[in-house]
N, C-alpha and C. Protein backbone atom coordinates (compact mmCIF):
# COMPACT_ATOMS: atom_id res chain seq x y z
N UNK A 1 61.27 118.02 60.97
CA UNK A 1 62.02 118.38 62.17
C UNK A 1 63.11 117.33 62.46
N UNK A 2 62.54 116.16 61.84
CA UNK A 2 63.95 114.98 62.43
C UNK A 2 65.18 115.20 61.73
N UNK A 3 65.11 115.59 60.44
CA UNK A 3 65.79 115.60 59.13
C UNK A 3 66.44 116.64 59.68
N UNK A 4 66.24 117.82 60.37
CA UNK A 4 67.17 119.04 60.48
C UNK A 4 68.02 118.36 61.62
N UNK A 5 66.90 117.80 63.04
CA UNK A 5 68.29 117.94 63.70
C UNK A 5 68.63 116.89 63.12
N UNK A 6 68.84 115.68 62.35
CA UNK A 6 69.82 114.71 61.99
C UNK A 6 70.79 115.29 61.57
N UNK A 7 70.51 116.15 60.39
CA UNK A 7 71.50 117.04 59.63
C UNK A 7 72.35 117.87 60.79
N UNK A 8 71.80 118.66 61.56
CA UNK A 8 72.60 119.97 62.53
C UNK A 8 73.58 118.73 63.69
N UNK A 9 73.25 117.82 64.00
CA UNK A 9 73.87 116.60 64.95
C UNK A 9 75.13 116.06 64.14
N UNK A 10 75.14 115.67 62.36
CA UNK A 10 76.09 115.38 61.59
C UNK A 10 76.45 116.30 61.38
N UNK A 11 76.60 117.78 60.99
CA UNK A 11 77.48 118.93 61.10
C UNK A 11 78.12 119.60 62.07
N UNK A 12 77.46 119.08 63.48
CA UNK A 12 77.94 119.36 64.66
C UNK A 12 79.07 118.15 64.39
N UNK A 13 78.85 116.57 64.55
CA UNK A 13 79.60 115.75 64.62
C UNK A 13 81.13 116.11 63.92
N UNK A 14 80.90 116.30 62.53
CA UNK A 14 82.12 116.60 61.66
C UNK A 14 82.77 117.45 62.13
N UNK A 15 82.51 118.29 62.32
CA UNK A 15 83.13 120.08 63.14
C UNK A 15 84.11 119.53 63.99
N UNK A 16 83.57 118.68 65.65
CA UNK A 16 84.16 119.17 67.07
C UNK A 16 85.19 117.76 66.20
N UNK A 17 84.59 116.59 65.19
CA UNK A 17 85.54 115.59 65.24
C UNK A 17 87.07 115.65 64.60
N UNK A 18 87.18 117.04 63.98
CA UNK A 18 88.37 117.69 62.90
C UNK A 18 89.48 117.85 63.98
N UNK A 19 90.62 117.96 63.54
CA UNK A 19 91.71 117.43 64.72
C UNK A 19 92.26 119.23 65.15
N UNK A 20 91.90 119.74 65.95
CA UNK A 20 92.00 120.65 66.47
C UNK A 20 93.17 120.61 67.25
N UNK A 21 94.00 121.54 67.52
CA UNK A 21 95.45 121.35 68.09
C UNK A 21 94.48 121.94 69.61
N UNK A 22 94.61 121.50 71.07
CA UNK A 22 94.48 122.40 72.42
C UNK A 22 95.57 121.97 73.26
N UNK A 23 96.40 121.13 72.99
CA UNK A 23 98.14 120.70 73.35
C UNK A 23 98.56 122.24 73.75
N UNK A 24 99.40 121.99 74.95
CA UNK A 24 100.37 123.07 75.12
C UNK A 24 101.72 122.23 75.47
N UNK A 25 102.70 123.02 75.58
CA UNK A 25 104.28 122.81 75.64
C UNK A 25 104.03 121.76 76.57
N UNK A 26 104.32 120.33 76.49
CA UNK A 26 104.36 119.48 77.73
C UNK A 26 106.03 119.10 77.53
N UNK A 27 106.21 118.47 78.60
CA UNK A 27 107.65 118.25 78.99
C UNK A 27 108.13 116.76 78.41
N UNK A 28 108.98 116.88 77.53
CA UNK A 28 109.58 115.33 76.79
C UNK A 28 110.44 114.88 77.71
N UNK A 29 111.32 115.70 78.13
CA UNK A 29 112.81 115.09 78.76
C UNK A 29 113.66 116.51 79.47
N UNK A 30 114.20 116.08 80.97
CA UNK A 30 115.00 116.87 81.17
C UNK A 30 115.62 115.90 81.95
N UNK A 31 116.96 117.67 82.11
CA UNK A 31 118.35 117.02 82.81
C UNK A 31 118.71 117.94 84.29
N UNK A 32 118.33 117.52 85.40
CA UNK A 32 118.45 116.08 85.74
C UNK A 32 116.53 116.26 86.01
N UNK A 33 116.55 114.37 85.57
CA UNK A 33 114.92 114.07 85.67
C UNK A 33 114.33 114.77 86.73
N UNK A 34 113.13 114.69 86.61
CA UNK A 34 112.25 115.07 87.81
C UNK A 34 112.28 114.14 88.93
N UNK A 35 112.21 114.31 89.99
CA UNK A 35 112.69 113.76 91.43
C UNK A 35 113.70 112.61 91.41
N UNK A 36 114.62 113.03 90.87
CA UNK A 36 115.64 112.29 90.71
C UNK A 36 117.02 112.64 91.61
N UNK A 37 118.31 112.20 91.88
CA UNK A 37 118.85 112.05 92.81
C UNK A 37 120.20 112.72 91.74
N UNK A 38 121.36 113.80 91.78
CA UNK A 38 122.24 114.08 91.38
C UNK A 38 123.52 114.12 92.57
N UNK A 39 124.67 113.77 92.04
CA UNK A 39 125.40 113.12 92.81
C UNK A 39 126.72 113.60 91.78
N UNK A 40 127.64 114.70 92.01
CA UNK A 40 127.20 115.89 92.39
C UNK A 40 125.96 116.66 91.87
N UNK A 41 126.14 117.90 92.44
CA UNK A 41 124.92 118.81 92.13
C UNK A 41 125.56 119.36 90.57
N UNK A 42 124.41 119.34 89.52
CA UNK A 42 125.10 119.49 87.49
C UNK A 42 125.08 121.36 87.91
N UNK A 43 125.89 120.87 86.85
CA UNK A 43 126.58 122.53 86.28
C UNK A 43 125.56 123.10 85.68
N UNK A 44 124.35 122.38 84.98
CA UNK A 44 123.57 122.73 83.72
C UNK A 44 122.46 122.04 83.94
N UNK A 45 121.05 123.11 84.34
CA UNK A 45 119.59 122.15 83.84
C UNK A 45 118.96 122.46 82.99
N UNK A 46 118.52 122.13 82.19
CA UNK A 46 117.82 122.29 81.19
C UNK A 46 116.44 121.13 81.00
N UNK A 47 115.23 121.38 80.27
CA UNK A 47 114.19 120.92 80.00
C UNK A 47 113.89 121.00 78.64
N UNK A 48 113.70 119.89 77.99
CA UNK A 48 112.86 119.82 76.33
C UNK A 48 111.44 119.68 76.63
N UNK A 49 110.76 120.40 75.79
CA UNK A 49 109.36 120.26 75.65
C UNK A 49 108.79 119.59 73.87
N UNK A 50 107.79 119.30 74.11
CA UNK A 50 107.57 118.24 72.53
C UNK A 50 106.78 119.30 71.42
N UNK A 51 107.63 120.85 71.23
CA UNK A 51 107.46 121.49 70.12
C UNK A 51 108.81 123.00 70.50
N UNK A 52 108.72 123.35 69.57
CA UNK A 52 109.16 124.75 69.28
C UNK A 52 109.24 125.63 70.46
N UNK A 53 110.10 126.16 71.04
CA UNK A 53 110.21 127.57 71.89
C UNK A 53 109.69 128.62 71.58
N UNK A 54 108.51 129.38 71.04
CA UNK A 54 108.63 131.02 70.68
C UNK A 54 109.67 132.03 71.25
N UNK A 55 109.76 132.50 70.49
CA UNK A 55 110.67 133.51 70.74
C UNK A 55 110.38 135.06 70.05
N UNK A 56 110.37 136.34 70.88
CA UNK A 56 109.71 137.28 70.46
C UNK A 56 111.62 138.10 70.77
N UNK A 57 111.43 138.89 69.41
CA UNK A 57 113.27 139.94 69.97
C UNK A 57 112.93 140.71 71.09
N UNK A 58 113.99 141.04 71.62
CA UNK A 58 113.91 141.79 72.66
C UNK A 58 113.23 141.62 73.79
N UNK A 59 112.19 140.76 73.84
CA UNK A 59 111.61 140.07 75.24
C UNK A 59 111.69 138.49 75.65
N UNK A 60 111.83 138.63 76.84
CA UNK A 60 111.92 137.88 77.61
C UNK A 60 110.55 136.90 77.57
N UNK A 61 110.05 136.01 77.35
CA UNK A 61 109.05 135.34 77.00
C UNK A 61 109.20 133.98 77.71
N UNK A 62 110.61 133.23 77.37
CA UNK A 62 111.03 131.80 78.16
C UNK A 62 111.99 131.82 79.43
N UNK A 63 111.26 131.79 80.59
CA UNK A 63 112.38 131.45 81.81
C UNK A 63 112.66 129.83 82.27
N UNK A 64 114.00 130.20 82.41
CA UNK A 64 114.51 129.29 83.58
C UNK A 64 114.56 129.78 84.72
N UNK A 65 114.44 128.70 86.07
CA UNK A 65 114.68 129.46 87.50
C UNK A 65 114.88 128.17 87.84
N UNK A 66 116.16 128.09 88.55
CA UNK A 66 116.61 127.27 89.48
C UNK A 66 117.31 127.43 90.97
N UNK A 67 116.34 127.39 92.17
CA UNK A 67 116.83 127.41 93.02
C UNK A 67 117.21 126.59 94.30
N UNK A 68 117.88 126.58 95.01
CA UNK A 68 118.70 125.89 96.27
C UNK A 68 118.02 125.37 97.11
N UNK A 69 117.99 124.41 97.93
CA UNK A 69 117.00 124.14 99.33
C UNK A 69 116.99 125.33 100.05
N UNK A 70 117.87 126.24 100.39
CA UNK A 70 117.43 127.36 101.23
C UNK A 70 116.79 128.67 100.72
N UNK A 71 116.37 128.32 99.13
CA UNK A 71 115.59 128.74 98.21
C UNK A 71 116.13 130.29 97.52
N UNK A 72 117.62 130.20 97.41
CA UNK A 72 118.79 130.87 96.85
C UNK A 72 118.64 130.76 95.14
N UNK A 73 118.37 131.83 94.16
CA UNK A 73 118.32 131.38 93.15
C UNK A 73 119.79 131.16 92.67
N UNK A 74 119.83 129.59 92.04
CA UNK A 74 121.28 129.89 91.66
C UNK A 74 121.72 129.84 90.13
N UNK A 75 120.57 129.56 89.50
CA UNK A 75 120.57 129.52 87.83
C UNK A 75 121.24 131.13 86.66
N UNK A 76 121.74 130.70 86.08
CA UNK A 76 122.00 132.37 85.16
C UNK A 76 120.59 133.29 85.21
N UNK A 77 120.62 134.98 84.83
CA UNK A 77 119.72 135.26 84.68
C UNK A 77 118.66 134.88 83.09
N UNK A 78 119.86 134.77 82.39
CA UNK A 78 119.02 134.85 81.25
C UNK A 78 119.30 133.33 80.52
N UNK A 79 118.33 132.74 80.65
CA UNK A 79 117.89 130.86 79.95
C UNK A 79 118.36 131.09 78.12
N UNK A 80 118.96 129.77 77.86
CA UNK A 80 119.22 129.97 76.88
C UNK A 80 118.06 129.14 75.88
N UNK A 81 117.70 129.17 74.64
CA UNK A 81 116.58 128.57 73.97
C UNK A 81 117.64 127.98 72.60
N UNK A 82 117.10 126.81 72.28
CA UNK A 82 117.79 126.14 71.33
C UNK A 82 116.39 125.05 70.93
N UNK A 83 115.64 125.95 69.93
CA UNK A 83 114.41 125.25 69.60
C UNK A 83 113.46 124.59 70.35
N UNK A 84 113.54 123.26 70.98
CA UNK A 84 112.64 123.25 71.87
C UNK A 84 112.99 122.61 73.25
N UNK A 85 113.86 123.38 73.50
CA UNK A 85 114.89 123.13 74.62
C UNK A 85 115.21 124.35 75.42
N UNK A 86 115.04 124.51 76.56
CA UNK A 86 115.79 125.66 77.71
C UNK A 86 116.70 125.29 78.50
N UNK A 87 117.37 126.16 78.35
CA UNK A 87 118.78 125.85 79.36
C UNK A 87 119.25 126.74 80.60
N UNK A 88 120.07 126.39 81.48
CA UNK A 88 120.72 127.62 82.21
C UNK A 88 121.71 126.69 82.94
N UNK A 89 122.43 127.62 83.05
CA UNK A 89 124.03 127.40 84.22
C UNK A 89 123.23 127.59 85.84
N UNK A 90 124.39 126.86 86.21
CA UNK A 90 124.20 126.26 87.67
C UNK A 90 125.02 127.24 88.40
N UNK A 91 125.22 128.02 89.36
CA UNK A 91 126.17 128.71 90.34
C UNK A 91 126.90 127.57 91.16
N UNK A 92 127.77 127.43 91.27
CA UNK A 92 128.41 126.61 92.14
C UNK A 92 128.89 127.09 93.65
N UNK A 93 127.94 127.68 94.36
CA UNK A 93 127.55 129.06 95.34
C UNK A 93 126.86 127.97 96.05
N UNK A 94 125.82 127.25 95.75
CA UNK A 94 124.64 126.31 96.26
C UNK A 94 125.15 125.48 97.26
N UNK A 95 124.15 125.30 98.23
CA UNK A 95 124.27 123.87 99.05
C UNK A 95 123.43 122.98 98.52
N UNK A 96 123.78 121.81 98.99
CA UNK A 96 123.00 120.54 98.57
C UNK A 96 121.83 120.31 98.78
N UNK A 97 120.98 119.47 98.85
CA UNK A 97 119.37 119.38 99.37
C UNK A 97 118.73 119.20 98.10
N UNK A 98 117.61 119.76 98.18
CA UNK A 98 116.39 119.78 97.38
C UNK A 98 116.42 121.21 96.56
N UNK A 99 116.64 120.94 95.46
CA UNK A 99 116.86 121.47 94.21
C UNK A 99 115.12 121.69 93.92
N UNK A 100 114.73 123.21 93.16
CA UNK A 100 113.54 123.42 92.05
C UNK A 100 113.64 123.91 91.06
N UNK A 101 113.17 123.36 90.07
CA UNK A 101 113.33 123.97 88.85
C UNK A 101 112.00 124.45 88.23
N UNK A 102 112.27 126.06 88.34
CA UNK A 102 110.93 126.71 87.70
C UNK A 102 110.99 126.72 86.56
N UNK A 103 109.66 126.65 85.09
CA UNK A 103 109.73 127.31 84.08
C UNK A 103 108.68 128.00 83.60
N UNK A 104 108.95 129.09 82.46
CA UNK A 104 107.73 129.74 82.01
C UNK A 104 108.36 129.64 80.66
N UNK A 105 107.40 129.13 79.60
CA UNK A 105 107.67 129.05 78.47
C UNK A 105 106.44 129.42 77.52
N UNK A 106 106.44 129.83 76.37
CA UNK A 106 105.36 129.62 75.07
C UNK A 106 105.68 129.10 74.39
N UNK A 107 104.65 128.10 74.42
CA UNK A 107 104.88 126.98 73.21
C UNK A 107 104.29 127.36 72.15
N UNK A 108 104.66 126.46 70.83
CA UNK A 108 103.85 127.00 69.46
C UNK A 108 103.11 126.96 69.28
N UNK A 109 102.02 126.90 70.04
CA UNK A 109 100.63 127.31 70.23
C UNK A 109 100.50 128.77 70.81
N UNK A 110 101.48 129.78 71.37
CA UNK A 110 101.49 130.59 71.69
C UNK A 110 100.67 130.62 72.71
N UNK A 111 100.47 129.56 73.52
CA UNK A 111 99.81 129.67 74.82
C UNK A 111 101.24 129.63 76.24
N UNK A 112 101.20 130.03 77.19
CA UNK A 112 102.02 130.00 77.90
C UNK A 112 102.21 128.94 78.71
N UNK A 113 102.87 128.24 79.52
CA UNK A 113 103.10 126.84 80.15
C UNK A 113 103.86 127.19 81.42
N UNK A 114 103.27 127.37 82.41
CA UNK A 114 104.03 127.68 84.12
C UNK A 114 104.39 126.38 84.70
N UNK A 115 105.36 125.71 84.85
CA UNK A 115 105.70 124.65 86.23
C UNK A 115 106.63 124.75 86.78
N UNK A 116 106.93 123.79 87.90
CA UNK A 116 108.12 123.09 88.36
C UNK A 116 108.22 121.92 88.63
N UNK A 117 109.34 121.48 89.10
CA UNK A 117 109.73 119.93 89.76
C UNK A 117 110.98 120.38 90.47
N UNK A 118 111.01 119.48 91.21
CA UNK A 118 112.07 119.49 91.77
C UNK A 118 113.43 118.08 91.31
N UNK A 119 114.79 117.88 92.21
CA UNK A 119 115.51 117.00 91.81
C UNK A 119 116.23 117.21 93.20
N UNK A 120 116.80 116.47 93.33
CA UNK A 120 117.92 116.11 95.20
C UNK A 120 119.46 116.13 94.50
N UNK A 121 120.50 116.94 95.14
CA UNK A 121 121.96 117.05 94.92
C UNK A 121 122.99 117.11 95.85
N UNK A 122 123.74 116.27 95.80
CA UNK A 122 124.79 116.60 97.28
C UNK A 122 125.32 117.82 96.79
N UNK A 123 126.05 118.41 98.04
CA UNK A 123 126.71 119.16 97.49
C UNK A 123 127.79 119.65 96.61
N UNK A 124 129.07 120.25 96.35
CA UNK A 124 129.85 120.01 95.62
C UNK A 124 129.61 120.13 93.88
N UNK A 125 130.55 120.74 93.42
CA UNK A 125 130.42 120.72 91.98
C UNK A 125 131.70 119.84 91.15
N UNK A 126 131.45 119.14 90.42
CA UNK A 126 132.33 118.69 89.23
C UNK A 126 132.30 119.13 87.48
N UNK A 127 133.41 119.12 87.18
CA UNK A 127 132.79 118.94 85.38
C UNK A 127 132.65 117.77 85.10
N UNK A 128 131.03 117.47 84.68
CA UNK A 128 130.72 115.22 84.59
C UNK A 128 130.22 115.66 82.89
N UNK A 129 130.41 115.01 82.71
CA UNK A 129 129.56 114.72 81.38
C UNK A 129 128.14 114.71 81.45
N UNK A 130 127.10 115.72 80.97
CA UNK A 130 125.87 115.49 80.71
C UNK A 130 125.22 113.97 80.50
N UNK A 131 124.17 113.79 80.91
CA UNK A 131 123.74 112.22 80.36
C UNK A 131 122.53 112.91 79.91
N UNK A 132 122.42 112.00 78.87
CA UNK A 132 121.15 112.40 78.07
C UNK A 132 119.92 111.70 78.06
N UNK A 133 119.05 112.18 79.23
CA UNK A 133 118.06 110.84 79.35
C UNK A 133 117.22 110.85 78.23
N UNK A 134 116.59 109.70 77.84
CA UNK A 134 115.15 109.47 76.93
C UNK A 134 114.26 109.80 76.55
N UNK A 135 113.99 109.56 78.32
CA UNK A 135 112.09 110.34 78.78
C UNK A 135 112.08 110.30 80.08
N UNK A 136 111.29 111.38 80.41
CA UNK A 136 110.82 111.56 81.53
C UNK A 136 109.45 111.34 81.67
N UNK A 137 108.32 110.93 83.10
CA UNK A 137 107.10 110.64 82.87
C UNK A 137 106.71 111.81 83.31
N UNK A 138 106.05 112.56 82.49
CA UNK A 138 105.13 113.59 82.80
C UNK A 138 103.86 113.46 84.13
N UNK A 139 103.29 114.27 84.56
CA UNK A 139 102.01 114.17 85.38
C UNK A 139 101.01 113.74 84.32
N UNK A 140 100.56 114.11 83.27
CA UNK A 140 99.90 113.85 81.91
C UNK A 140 99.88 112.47 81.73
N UNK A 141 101.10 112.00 81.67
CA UNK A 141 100.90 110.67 81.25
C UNK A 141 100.47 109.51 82.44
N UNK A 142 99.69 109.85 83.17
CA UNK A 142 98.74 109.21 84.06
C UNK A 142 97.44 109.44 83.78
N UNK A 143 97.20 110.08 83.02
CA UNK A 143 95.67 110.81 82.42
C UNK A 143 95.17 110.11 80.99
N UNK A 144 94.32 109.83 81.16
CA UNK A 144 93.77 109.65 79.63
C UNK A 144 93.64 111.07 79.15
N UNK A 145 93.95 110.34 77.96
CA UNK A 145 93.89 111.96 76.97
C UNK A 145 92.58 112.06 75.80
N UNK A 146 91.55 112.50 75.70
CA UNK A 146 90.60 112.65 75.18
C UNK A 146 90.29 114.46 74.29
N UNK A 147 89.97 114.04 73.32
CA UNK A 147 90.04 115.47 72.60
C UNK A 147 88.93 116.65 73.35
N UNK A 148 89.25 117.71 73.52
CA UNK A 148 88.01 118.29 73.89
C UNK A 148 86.47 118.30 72.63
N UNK A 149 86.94 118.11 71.31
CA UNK A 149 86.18 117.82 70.28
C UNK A 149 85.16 116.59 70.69
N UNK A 150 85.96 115.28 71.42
CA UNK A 150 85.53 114.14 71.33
C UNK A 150 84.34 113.96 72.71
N UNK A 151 84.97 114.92 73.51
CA UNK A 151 84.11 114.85 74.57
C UNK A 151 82.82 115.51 74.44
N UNK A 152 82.88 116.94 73.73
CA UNK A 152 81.89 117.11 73.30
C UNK A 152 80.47 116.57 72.08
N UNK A 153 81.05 115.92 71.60
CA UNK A 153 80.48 114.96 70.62
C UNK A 153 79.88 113.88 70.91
N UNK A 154 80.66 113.46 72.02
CA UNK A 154 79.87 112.42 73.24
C UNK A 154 78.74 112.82 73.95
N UNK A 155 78.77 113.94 74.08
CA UNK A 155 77.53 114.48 75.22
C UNK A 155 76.60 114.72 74.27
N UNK A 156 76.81 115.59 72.89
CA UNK A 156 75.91 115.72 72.32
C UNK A 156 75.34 114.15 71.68
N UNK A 157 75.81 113.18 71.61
CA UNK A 157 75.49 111.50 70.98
C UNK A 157 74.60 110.98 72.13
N UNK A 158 74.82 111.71 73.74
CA UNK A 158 73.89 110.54 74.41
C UNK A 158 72.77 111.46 74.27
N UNK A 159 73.01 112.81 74.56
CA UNK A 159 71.20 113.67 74.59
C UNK A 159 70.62 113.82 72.90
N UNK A 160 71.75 113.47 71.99
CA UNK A 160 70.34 113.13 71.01
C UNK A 160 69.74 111.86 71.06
N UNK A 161 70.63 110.36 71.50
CA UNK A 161 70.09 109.21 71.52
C UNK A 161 68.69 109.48 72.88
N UNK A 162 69.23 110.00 74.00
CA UNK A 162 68.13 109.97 75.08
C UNK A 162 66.65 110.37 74.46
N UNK A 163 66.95 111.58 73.89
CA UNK A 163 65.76 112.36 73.20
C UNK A 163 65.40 111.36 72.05
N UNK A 164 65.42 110.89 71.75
CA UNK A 164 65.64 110.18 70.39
C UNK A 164 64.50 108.67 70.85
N UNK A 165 64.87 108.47 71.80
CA UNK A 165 64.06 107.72 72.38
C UNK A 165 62.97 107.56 73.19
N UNK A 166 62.83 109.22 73.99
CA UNK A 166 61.96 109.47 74.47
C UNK A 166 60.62 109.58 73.91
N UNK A 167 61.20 110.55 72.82
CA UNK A 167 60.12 110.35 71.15
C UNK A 167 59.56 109.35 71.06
N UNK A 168 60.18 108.38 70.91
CA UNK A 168 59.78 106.96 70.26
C UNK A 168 58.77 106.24 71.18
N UNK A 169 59.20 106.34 72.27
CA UNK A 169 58.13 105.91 73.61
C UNK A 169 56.96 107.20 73.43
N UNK A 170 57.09 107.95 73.91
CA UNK A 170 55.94 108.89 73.60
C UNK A 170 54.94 108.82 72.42
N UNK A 171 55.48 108.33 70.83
CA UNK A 171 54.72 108.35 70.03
C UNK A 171 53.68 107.17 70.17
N UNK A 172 54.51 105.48 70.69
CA UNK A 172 53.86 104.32 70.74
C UNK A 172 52.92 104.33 71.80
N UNK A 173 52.89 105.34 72.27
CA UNK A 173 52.47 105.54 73.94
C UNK A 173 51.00 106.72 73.20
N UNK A 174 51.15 107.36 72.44
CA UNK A 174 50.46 107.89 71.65
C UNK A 174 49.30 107.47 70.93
N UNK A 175 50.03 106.48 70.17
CA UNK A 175 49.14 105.05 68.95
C UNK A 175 48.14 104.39 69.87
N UNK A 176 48.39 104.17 71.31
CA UNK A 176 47.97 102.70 71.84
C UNK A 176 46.53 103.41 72.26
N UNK A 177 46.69 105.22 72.20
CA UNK A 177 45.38 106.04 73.18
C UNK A 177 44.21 105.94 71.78
């Protein structure tokens, strides 16, 4: 009986420890950052995510939505996709304030990815030159990141060690009767 579960505990182990993709579309970099201050309000927001856009013909699958403090959408209807990047035009219709930027995307995991953030803009429009930020800090990257493989492998490592030991007391506890 020890020999099996040793064996079924090391085939469990190998399994959950194999690098399983459960990542969805997270956010690398956009323009303008998340709660960030634009001065004027950009012509153009767009968001990169750290894989591939899907894209299905004829449907609509990746949105942009960008709307106004008085919650006016003022973004194009239809987002443009350039691998793993979304884009859209700005209306120059908008007042200033507190800017949101919605998205719905599938990433190449073909799982879907809903957020927003927001960004602050005076009013007024110019043609400025795009700046191309770096990085942006995700909500994620305040989180430890742990595999769901690894977590499970953990739980199963303390209840075989617990059991594992209970045995062991029970048997010496056994010998001494």
């Amino acid at each position: 009986m020890r020999k099996l579960s040793l064996t079924v505990l090391a085939l469990l182990c190998l399994v959950l420890s194999s690098p399983i993709s459960f990542a969805h579309g997270e956010i690398v970099t956009s323009y303008p950052l998340m709660n960030s201050t634009s001065s004027p309000a950009p012509t153009q927001v767009w968001i990169e995510f750290d894989g591939e856009l899907q894209l299905i013909d004829g449907e609509v699958i990746n949105t942009l939505k960008v709307k106004d403090s008085t919650g006016l959408v003022v973004s194009a209807e239809d987002a443009v996709i350039e691998g793993s990047k979304i884009s859209t035009q700005i209306s120059d219709q908008s007042v200033g304030g507190v800017f949101t930027v919605e998205y719905r995307i599938v990433s190449e995991d073909g799982h879907p990815v809903e957020g927003s953030y927001t960004f602050q803009a005076s009013p007024g429009f110019e043609a400025t030159e795009m700046i191309e930020p770096t990085t942006v800090a995700t909500e994620s990257d305040d989180q430890s990141e742990f595999s769901f493989g690894a977590i499970v492998m953990s739980v199963f490592l303390v209840v075989f060690a617990v059991r594992y030991f209970v045995r062991m007391r029970n048997e010496k506890r056994d010998e001494k009767k």
